[in-house]
N, C-alpha and C. Protein backbone atom coordinates (compact mmCIF):
# COMPACT_ATOMS: atom_id res chain seq x y z
N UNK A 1 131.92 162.53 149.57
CA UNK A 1 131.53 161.40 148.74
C UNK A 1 130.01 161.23 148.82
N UNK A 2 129.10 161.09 147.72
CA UNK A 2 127.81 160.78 147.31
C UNK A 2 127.67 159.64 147.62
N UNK A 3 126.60 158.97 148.40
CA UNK A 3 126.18 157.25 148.14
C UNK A 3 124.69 157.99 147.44
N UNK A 4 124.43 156.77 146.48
CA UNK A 4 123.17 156.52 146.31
C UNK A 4 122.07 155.74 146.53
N UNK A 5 120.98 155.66 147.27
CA UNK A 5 120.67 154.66 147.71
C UNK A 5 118.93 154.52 147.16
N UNK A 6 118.49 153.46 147.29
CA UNK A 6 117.34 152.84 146.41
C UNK A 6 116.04 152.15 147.56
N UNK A 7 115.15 153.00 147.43
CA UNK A 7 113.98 152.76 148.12
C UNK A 7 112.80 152.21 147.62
N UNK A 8 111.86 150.83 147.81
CA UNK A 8 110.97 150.53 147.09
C UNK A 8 109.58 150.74 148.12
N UNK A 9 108.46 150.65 147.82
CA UNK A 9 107.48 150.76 148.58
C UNK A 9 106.08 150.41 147.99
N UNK A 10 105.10 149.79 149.08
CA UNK A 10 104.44 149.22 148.70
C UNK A 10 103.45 150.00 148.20
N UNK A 11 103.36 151.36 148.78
CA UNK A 11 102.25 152.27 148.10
C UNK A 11 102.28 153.16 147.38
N UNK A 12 101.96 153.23 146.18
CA UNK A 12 102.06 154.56 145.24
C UNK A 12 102.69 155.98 145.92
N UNK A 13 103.83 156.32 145.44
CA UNK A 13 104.13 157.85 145.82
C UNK A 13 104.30 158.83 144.94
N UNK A 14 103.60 160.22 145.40
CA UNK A 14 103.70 161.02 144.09
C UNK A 14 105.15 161.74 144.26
N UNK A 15 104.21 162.57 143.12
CA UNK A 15 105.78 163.08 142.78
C UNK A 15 106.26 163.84 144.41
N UNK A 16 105.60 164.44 144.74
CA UNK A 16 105.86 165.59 146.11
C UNK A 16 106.27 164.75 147.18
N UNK A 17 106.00 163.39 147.05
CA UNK A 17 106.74 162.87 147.99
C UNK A 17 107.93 162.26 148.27
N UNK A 18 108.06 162.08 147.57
CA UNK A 18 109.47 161.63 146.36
C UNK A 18 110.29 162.98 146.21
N UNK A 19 110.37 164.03 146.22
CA UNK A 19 110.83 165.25 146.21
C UNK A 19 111.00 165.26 148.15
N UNK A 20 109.97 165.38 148.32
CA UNK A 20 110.17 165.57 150.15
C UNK A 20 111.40 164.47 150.81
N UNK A 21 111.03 163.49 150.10
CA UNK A 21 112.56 161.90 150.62
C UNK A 21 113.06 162.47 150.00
N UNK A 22 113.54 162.74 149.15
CA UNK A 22 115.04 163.39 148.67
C UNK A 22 115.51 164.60 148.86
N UNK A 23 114.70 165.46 149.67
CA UNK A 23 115.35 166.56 150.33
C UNK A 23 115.33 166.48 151.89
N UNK A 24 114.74 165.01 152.49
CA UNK A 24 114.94 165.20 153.86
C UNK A 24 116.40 164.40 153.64
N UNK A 25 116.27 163.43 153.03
CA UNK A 25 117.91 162.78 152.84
C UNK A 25 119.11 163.29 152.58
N UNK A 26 118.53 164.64 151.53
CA UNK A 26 120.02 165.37 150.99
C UNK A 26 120.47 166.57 151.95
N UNK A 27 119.06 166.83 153.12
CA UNK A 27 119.48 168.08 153.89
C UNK A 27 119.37 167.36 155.46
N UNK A 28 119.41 166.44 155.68
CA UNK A 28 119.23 166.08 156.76
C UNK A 28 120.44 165.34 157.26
N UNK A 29 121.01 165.17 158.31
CA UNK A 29 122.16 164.20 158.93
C UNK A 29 121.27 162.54 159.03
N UNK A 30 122.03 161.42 158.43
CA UNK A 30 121.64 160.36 158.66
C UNK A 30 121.19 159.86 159.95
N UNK A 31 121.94 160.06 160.60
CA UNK A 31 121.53 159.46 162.03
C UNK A 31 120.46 160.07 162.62
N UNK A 32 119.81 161.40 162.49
CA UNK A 32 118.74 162.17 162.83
C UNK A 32 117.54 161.50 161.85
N UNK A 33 117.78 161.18 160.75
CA UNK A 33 116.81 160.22 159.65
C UNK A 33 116.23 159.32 160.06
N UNK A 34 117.27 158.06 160.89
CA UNK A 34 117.32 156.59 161.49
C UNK A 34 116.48 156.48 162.59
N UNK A 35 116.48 158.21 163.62
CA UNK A 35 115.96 158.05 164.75
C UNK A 35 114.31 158.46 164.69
N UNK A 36 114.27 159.29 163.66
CA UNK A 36 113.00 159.63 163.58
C UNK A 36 112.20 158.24 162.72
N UNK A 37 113.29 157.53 161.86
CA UNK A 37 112.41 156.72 161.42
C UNK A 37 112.42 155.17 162.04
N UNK A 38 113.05 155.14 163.26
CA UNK A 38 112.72 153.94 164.37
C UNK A 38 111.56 154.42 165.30
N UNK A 39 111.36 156.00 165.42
CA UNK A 39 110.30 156.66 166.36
C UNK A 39 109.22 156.26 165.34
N UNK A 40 108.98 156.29 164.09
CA UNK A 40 107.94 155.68 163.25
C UNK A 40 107.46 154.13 163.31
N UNK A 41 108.50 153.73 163.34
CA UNK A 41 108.72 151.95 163.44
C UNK A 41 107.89 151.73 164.77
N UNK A 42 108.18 152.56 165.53
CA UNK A 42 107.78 151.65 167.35
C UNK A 42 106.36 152.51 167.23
N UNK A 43 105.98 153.46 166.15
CA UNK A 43 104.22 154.09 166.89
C UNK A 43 103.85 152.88 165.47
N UNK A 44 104.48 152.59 164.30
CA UNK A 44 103.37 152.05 163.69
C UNK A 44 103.01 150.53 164.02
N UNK A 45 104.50 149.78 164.92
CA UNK A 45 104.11 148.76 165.37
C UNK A 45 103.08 148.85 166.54
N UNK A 46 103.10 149.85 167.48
CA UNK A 46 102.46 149.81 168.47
C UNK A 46 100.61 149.95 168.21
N UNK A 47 100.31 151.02 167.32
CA UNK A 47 99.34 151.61 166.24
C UNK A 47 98.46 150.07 166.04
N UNK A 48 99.70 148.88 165.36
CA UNK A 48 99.01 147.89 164.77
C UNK A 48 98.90 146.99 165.67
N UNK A 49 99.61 146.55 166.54
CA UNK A 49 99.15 145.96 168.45
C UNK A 49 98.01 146.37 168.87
N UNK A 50 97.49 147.50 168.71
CA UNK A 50 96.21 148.21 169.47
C UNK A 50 96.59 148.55 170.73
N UNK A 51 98.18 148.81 171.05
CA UNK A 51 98.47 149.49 172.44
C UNK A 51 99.25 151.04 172.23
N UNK A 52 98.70 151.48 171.22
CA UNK A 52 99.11 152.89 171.03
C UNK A 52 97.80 154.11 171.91
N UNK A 53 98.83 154.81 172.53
CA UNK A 53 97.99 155.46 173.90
C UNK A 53 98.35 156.99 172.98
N UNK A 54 97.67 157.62 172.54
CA UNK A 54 97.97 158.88 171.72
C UNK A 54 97.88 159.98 172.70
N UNK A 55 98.18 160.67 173.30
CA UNK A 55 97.86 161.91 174.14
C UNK A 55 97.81 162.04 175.15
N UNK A 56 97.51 163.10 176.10
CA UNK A 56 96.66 163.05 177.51
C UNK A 56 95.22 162.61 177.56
N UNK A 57 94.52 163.45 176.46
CA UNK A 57 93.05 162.82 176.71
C UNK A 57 93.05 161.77 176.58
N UNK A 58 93.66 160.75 176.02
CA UNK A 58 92.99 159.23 175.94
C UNK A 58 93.65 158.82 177.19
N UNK A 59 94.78 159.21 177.99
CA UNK A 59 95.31 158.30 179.11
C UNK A 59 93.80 158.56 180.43
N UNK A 60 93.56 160.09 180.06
CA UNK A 60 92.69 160.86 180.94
C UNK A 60 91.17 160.01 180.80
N UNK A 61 91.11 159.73 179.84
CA UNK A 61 89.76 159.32 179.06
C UNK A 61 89.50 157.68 179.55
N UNK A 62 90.97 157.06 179.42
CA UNK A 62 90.72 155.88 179.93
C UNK A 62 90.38 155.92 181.49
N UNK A 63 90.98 156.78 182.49
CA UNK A 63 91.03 156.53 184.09
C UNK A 63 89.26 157.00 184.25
N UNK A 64 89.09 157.71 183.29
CA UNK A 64 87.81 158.16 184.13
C UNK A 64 86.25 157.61 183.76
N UNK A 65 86.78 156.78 182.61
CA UNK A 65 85.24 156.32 181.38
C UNK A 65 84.78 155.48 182.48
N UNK A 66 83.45 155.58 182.47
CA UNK A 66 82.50 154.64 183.50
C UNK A 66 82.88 154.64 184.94
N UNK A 67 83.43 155.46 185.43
CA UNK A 67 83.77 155.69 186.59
C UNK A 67 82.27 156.07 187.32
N UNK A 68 81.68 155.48 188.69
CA UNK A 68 80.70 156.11 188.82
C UNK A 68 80.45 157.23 190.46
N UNK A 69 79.88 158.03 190.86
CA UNK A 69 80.42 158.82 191.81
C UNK A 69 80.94 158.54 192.72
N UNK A 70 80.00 157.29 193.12
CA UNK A 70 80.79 156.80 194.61
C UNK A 70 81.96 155.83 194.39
N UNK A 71 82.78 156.07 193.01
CA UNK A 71 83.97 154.98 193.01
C UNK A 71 84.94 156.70 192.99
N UNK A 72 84.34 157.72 192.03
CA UNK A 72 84.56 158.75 192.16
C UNK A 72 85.28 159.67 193.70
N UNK A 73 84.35 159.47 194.25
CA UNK A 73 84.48 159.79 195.48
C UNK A 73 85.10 159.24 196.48
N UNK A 74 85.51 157.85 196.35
CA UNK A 74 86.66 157.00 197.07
C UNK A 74 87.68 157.45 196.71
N UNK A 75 88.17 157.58 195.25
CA UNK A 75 89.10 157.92 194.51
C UNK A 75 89.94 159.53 195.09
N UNK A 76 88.81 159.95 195.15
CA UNK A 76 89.23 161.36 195.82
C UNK A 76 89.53 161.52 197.52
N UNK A 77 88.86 160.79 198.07
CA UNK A 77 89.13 160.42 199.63
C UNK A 77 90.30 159.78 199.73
N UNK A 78 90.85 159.26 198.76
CA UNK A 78 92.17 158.23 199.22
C UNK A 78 93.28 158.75 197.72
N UNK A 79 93.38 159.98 197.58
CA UNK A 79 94.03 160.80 196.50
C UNK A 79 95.36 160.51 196.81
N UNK A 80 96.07 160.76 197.70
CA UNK A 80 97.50 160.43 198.33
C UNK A 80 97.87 158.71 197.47
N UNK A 81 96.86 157.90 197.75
CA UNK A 81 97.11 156.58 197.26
C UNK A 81 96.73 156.35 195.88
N UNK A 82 96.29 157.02 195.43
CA UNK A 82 95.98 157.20 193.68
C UNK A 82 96.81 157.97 193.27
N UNK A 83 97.71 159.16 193.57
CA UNK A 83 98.61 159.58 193.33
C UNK A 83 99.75 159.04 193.17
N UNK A 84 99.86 158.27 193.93
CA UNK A 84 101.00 157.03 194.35
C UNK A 84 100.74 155.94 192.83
N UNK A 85 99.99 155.73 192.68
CA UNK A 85 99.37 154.59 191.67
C UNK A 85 99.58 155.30 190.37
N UNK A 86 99.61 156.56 189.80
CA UNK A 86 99.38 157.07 188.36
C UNK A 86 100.84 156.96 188.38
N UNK A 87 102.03 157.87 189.60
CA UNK A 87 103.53 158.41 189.26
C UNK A 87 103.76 156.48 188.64
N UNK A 88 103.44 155.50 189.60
CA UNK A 88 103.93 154.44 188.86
C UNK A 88 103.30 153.93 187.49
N UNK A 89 102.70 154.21 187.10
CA UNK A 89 102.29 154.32 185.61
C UNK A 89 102.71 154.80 185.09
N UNK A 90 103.38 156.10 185.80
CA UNK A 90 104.27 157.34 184.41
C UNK A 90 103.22 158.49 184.56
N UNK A 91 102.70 158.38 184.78
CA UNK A 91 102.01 159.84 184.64
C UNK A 91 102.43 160.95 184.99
N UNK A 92 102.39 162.23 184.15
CA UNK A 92 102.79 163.25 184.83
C UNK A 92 101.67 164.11 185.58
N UNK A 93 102.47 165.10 186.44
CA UNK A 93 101.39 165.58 187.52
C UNK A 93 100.40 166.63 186.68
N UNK A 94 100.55 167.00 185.26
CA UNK A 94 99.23 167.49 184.93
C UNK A 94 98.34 166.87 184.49
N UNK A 95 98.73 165.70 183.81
CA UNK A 95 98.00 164.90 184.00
C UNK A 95 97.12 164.31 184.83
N UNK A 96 97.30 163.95 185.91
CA UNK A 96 97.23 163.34 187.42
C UNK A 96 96.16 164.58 187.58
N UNK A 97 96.25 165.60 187.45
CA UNK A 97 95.60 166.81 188.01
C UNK A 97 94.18 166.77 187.16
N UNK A 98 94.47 166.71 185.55
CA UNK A 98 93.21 166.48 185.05
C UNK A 98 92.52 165.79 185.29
N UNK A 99 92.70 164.44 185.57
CA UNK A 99 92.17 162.94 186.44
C UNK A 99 91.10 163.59 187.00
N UNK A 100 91.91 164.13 188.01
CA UNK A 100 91.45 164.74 189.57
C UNK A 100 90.19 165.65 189.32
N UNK A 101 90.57 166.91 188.20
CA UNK A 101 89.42 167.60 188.22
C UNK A 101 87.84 166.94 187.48
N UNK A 102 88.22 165.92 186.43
CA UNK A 102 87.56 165.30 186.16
C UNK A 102 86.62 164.67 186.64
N UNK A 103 87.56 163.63 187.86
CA UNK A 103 86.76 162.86 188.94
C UNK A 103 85.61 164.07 190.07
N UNK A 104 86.27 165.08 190.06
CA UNK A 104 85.79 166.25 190.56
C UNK A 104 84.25 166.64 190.49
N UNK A 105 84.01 166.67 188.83
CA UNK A 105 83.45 166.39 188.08
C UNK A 105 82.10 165.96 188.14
N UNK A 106 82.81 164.23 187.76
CA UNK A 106 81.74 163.31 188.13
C UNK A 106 81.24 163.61 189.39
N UNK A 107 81.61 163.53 190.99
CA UNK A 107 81.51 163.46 191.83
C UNK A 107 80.48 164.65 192.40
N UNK A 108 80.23 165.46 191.66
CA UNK A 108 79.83 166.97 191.47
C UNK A 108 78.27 166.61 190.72
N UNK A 109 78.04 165.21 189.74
CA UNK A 109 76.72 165.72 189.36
C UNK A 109 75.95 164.35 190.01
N UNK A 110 76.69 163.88 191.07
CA UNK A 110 75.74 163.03 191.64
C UNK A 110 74.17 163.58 192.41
């Protein structure tokens, strides 16, 4: 059985896109549709919050901006306890590792 269903939107769509929705709809399983388009819902709400964290470099980018050597260099003396501090943030350990070489880094052109 066919449903047909009716989409309005606030921004002009061309034709190719309008072709692309109607072949992700006609070749795609609904529920795979719903999830990708709630994974849209939570980055464009988050996007418009200003708490959308895009990547490694920006998580990386945030730990290390203005960091200066000798906070650098604590950081690295007490690594066991900053390690401890990122896993509870979520971080993963390559992450954690870029940190590290980063702070490395800094600590390097004092």
């Amino acid at each position: 059985m066919v449903k047909e269903i009716s989409i309005s939107s606030k921004d002009d769509l061309s034709d190719d896109e309008i072709k692309r929705i109607k072949s992700y709809f006609s070749n795609m399983p609904i529920h795979e549709i719903l999830i990708g388009l709630k994974f849209a819902k939570n980055r464009w709400d988050a996007k418009n919050a200003g708490t959308l964290k895009v990547g490694r470099k920006s998580i990386i980018n945030d730990e290390v901006h203005s960091i200066t050597p000798e906070q650098a260099t604590w950081r690295l003396n007490n690594w066991k306890l900053m390690i401890k501090n990122y896993r509870k943030r979520g971080y993963s350990y390559p992450t954690i590792s870029r940190i590290k070489k980063l702070l490395q880094e800094i600590k390097k052109n004092d």
